[in-house]
Protein backbone atom coordinates (compact mmCIF):
# COMPACT_ATOMS: atom_id res chain seq x y z
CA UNK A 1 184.66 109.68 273.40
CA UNK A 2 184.21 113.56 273.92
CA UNK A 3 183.79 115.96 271.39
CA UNK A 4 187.21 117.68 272.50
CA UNK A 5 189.38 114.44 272.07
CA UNK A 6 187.87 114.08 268.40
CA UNK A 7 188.67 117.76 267.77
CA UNK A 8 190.01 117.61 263.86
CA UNK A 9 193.12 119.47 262.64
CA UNK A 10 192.94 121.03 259.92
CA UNK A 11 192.24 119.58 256.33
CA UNK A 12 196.23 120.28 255.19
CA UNK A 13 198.75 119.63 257.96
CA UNK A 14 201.64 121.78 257.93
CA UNK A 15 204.44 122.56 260.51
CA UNK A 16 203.53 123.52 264.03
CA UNK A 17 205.93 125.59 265.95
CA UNK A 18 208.04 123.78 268.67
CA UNK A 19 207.39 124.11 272.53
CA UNK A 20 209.86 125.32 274.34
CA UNK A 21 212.01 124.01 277.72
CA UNK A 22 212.52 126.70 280.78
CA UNK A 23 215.95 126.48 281.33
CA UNK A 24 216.11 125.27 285.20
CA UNK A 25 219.10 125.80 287.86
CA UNK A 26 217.04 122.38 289.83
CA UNK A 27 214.35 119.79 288.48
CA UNK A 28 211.40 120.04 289.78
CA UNK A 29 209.99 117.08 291.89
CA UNK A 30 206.85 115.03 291.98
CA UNK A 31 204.33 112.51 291.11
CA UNK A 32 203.05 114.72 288.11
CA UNK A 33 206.31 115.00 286.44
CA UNK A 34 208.31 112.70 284.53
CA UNK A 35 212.04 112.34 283.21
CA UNK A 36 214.03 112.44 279.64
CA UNK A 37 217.65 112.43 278.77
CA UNK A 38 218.33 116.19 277.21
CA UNK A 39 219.50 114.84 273.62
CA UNK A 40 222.39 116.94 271.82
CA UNK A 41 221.39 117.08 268.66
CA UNK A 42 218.45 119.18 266.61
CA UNK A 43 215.17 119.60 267.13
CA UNK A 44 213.14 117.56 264.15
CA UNK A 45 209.29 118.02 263.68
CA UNK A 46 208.03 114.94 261.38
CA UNK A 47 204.61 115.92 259.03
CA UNK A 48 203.13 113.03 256.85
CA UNK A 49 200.90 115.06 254.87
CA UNK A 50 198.97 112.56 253.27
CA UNK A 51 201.32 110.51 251.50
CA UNK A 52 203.93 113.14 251.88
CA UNK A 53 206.56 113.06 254.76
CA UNK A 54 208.39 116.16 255.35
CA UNK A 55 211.20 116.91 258.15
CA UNK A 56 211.44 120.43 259.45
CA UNK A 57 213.81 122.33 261.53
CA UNK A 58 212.39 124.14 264.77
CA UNK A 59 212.60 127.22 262.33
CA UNK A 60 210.63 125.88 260.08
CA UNK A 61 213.34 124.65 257.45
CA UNK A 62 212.99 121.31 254.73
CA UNK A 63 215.37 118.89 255.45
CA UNK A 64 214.68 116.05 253.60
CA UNK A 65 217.38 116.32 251.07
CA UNK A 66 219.90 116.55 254.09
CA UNK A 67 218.37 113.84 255.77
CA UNK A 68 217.11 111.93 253.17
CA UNK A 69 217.12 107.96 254.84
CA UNK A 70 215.80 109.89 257.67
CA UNK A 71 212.36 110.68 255.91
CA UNK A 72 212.25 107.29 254.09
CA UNK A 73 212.40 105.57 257.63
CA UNK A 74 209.31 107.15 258.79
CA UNK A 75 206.88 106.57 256.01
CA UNK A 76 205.24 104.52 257.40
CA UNK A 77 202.87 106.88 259.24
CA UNK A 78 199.75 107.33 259.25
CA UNK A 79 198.87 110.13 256.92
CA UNK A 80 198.20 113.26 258.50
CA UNK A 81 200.35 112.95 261.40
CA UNK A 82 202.67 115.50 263.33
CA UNK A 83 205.30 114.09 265.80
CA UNK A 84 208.19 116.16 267.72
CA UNK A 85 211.44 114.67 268.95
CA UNK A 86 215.07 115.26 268.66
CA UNK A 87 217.46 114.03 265.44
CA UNK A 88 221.31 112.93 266.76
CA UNK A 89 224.17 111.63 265.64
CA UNK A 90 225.58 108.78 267.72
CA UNK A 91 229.89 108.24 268.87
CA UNK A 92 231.72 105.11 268.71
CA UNK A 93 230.60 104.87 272.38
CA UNK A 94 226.54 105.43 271.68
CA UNK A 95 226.82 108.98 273.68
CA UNK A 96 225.12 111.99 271.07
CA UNK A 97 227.54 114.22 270.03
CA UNK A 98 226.42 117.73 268.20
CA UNK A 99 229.65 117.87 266.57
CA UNK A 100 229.38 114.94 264.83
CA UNK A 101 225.72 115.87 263.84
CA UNK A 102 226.95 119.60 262.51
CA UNK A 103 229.82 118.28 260.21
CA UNK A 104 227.57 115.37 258.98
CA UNK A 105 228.24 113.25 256.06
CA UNK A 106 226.70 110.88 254.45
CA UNK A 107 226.93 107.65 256.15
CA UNK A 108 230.59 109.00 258.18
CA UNK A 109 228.22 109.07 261.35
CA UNK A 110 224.94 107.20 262.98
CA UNK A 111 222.02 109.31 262.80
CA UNK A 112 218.93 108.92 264.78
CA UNK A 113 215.82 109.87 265.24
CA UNK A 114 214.27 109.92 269.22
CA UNK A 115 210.42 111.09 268.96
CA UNK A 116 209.04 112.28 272.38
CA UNK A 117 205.66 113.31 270.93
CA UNK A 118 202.68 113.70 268.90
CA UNK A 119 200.67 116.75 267.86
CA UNK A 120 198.39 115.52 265.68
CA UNK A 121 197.42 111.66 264.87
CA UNK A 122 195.48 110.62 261.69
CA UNK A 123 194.24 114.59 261.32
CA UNK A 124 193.01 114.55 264.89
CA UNK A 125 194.70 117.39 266.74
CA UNK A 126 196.21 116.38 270.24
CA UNK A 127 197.55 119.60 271.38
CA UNK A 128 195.07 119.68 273.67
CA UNK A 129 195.50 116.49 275.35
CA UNK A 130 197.57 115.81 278.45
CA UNK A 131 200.91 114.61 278.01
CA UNK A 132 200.61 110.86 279.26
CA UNK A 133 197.67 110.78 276.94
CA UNK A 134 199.61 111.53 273.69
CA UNK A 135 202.89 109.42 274.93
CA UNK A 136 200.80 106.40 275.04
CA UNK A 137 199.32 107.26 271.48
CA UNK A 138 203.13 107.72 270.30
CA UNK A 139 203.69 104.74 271.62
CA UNK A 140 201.25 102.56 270.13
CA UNK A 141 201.89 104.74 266.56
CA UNK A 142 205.20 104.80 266.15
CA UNK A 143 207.73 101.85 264.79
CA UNK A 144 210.70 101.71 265.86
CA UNK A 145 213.66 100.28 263.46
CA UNK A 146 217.58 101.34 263.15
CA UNK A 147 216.68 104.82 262.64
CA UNK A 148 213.97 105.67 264.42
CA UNK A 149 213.40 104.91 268.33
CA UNK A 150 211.08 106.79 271.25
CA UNK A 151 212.92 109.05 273.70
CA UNK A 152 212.97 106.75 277.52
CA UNK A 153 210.95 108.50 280.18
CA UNK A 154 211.61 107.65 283.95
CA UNK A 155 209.83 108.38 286.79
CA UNK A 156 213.03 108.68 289.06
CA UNK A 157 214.78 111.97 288.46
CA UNK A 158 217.47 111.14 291.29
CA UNK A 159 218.82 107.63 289.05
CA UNK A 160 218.29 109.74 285.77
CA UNK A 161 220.72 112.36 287.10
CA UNK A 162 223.28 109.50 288.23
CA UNK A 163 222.89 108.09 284.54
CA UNK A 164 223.63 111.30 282.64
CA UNK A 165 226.61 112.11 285.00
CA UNK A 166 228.08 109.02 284.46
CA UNK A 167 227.79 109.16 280.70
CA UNK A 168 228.96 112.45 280.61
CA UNK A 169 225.45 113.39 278.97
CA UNK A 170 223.92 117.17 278.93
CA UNK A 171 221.63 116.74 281.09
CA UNK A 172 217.53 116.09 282.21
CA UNK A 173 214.41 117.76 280.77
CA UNK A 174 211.46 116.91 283.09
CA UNK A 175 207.61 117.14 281.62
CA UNK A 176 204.60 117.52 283.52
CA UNK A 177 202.06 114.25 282.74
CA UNK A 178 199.24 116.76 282.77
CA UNK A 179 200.25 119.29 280.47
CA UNK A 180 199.24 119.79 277.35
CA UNK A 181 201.32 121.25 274.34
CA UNK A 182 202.03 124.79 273.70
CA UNK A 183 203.21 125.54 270.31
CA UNK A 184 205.99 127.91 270.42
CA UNK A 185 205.80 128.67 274.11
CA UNK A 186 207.91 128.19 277.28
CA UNK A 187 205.94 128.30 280.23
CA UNK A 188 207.52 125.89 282.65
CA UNK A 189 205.80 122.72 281.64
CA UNK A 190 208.99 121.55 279.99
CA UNK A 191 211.69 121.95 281.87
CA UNK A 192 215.66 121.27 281.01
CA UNK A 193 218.23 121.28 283.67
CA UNK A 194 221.78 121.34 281.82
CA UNK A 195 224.62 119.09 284.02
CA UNK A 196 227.40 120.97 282.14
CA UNK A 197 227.61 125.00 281.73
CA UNK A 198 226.81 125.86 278.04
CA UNK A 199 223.89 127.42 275.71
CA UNK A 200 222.98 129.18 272.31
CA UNK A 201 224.30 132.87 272.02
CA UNK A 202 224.14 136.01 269.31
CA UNK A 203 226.85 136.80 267.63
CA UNK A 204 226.84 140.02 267.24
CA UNK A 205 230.07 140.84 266.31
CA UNK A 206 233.58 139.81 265.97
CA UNK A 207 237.67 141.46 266.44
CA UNK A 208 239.67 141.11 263.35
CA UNK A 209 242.32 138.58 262.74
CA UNK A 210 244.36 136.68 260.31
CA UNK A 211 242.15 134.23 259.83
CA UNK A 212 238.68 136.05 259.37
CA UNK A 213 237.91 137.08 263.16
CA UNK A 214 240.21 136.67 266.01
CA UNK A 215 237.10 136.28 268.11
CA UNK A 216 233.75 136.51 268.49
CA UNK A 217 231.29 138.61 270.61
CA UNK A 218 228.32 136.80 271.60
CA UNK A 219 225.11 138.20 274.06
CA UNK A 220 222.04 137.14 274.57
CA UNK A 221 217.74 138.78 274.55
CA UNK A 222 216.73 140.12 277.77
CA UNK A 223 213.17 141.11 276.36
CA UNK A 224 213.87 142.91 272.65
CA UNK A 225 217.02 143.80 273.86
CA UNK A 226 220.45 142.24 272.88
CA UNK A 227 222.89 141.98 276.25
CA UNK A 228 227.05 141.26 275.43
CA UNK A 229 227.82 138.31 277.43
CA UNK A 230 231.38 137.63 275.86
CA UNK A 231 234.59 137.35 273.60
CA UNK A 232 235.20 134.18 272.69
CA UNK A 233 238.85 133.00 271.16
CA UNK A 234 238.89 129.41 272.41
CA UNK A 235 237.28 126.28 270.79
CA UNK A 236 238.17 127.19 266.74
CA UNK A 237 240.49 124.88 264.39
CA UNK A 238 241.36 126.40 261.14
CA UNK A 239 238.95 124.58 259.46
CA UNK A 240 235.64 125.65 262.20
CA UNK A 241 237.08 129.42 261.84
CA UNK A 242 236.77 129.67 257.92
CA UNK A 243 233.37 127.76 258.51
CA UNK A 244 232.12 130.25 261.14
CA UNK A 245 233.80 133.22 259.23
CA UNK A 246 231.51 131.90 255.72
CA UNK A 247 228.59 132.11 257.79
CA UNK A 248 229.09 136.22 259.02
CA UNK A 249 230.80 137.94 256.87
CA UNK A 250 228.17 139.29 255.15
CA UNK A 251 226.26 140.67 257.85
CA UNK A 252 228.03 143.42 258.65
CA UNK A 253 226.62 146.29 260.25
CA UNK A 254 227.41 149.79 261.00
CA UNK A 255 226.05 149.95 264.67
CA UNK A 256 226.89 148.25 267.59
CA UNK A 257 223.75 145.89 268.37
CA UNK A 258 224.06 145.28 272.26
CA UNK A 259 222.50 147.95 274.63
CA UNK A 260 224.94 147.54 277.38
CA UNK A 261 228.14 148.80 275.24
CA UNK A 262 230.26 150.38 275.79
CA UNK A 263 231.46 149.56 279.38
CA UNK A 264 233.14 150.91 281.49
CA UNK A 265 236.02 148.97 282.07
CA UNK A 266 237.82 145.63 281.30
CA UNK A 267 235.77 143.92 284.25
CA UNK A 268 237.56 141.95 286.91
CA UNK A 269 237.71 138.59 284.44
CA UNK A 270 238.77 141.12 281.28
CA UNK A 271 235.47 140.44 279.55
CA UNK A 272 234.57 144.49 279.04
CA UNK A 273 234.25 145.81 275.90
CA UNK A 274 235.22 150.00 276.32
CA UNK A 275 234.15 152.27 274.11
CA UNK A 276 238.08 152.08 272.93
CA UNK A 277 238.22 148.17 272.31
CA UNK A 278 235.08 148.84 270.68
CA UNK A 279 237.01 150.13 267.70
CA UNK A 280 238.50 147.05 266.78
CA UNK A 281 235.28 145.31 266.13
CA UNK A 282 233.22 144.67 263.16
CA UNK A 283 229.46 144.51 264.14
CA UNK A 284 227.16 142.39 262.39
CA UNK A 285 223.47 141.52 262.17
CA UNK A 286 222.18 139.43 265.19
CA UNK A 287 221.25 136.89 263.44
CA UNK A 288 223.94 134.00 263.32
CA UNK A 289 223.75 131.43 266.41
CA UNK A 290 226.31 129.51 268.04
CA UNK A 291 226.40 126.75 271.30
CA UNK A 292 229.40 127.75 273.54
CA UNK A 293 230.28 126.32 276.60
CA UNK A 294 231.52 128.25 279.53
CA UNK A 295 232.93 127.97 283.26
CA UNK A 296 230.26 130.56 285.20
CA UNK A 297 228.37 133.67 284.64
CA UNK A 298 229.43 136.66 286.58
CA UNK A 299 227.74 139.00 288.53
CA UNK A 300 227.64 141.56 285.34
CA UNK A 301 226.17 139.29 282.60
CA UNK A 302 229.72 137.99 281.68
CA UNK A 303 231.01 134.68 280.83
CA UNK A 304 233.86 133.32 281.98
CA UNK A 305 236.21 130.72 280.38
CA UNK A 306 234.21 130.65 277.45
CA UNK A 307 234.66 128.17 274.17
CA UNK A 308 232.87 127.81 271.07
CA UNK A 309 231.38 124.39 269.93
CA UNK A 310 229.11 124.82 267.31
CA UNK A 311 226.59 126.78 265.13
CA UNK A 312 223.32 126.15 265.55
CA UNK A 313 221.31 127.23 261.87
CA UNK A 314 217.83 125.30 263.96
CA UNK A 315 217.70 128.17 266.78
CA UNK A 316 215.87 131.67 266.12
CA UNK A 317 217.62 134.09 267.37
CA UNK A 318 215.02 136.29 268.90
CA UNK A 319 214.63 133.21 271.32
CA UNK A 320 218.00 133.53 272.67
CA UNK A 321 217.89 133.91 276.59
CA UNK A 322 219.87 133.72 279.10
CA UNK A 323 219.05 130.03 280.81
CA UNK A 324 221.50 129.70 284.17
């Protein structure tokens, strides 16, 4: 065995930032690439630091009190080892559901845990290995029970596709077999291809109302600079309203935090925000996120048709880009 592949990690294992997908408007095709289902749920990273497992959010958070069976399934592992994957909640029909996941509760849903791969194994660091090398390690190191299972990779992106239509799934994220990992970059070697029209956004504002906000404004970073994509009315119960409204109302700002306001004009689809609308709206710091789904993007950076589905406390803002 090389020197490289017995590379050690360092003495105290800790968490390693995620790798990233490249948001894709086609997969990409060929004998070096290979096939997951896109799961809807949040990112988990799983450390077993000597005897102590620990599951963190891609932003770093504990959450081993929320997800307490979750961490008790997996200690099993070999101490000092990292894995990545995806945690989901499961419907009546076994179809992941982020909804269900977001307003967890105790044991009102089924929660699972899909790992897709390994970063470090028994305090040897694998980063540098190619993909196919550290599957098969996953594979031979992980046990699955009713909790815990490995993500399925296909080679056949066409039948994949068929699948997740069917289902009414998200959608495919393809991997390249010879890449290695890249903490906490997104470089194309990972690539998701969403079947339905949706994604994180900012909020970076809202327009009063009776209920806390009547809607929300929502953009997206194009470099270090926030872009207003939307207002967004549809998709909130009463109960998802004073939810969303607990989670912004104290970050109120002064200043408007998207470059590209004011506009002009109302826009052909009535998505502009004038410098006169622009009274009627409370700004706030960007740093709340939220998954909304939408019909198309316009020409001008707008959204059209646009709903609100969930917030999403796992995503940094900063990272926050326009994918389609």
């Amino acid at each position: 065995m090389s020197a490289a592949v017995k590379r050690q990690a360092p003495s105290h294992i800790g968490f390693i930032e995620s790798m990233e997908c490249l948001a894709v408007p086609s997969l990409p095709e060929g004998p070096e690439w290979t096939y997951e289902i896109k799961l809807d749920g949040f990112r988990l990273e799983v450390v077993k630091d000597g005897s102590e497992t620990t599951l963190f959010s891609r932003r770093g958070n504990v959450l081993n009190q929320k997800f307490s069976y979750i961490a008790q399934a997996l200690k099993w592992l070999p101490a000092n080892t990292v894995i990545d994957g995806e945690l989901v909640a499961l419907d009546d029909e076994g179809r992941t559901d982020f909804n269900l996941l977001q307003n967890f509760r105790s044991a009102e849903c089924r929660i699972h845990y899909y790992a897709f791969d390994i970063l470090i194994s028994k305090g040897k660091d694998l980063t540098h290995l190619p993909l196919a090398e550290r599957r098969a390690i996953l594979e031979k190191i992980l046990t699955v029970n009713d909790h815990i299972g490995l993500s399925v990779v296909q080679n056949d992106s066409k039948a994949m596709l068929t699948f997740v239509r069917e289902h009414g799934l998200e959608g495919l994220v393809a991997k390249r077999t010879d890449g290695v990992y890249q903490p906490g970059k997104r470089t194309g070697l990972w690539a998701k291809h969403r079947i339905n029209l949706g994604q994180e956004f900012v909020i970076g504002g809202y327009t009063k109302g009776t209920q806390g906000f009547d809607a929300l404004i929502i953009g997206f970073y194009r470099g270090k600079e926030l872009i207003y994509a939307a207002r967004v009315r549809a998709g909130f119960v009463p109960a998802t309203r004073r939810e969303v409204f607990a989670q912004i109302k104290d970050l109120k700002i002064e200043r408007c935090p998207f470059v590209n306001l004011p506009e002009t004009g109302a826009g052909r689809w009535g998505q502009g925000l004038t410098a006169a609308k622009m009274k009627e709206c409370v700004w706030l710091r960007p740093e709340a996120v939220g998954r909304f789904d939408f019909l198309e993007w316009t020409g001008a950076d707008h959204l059209r048709h646009t709903k609100f589905v969930a917030l999403r406390d796992d995503k940094d803002p900063q990272k926050v880009v326009r994918e389609t």
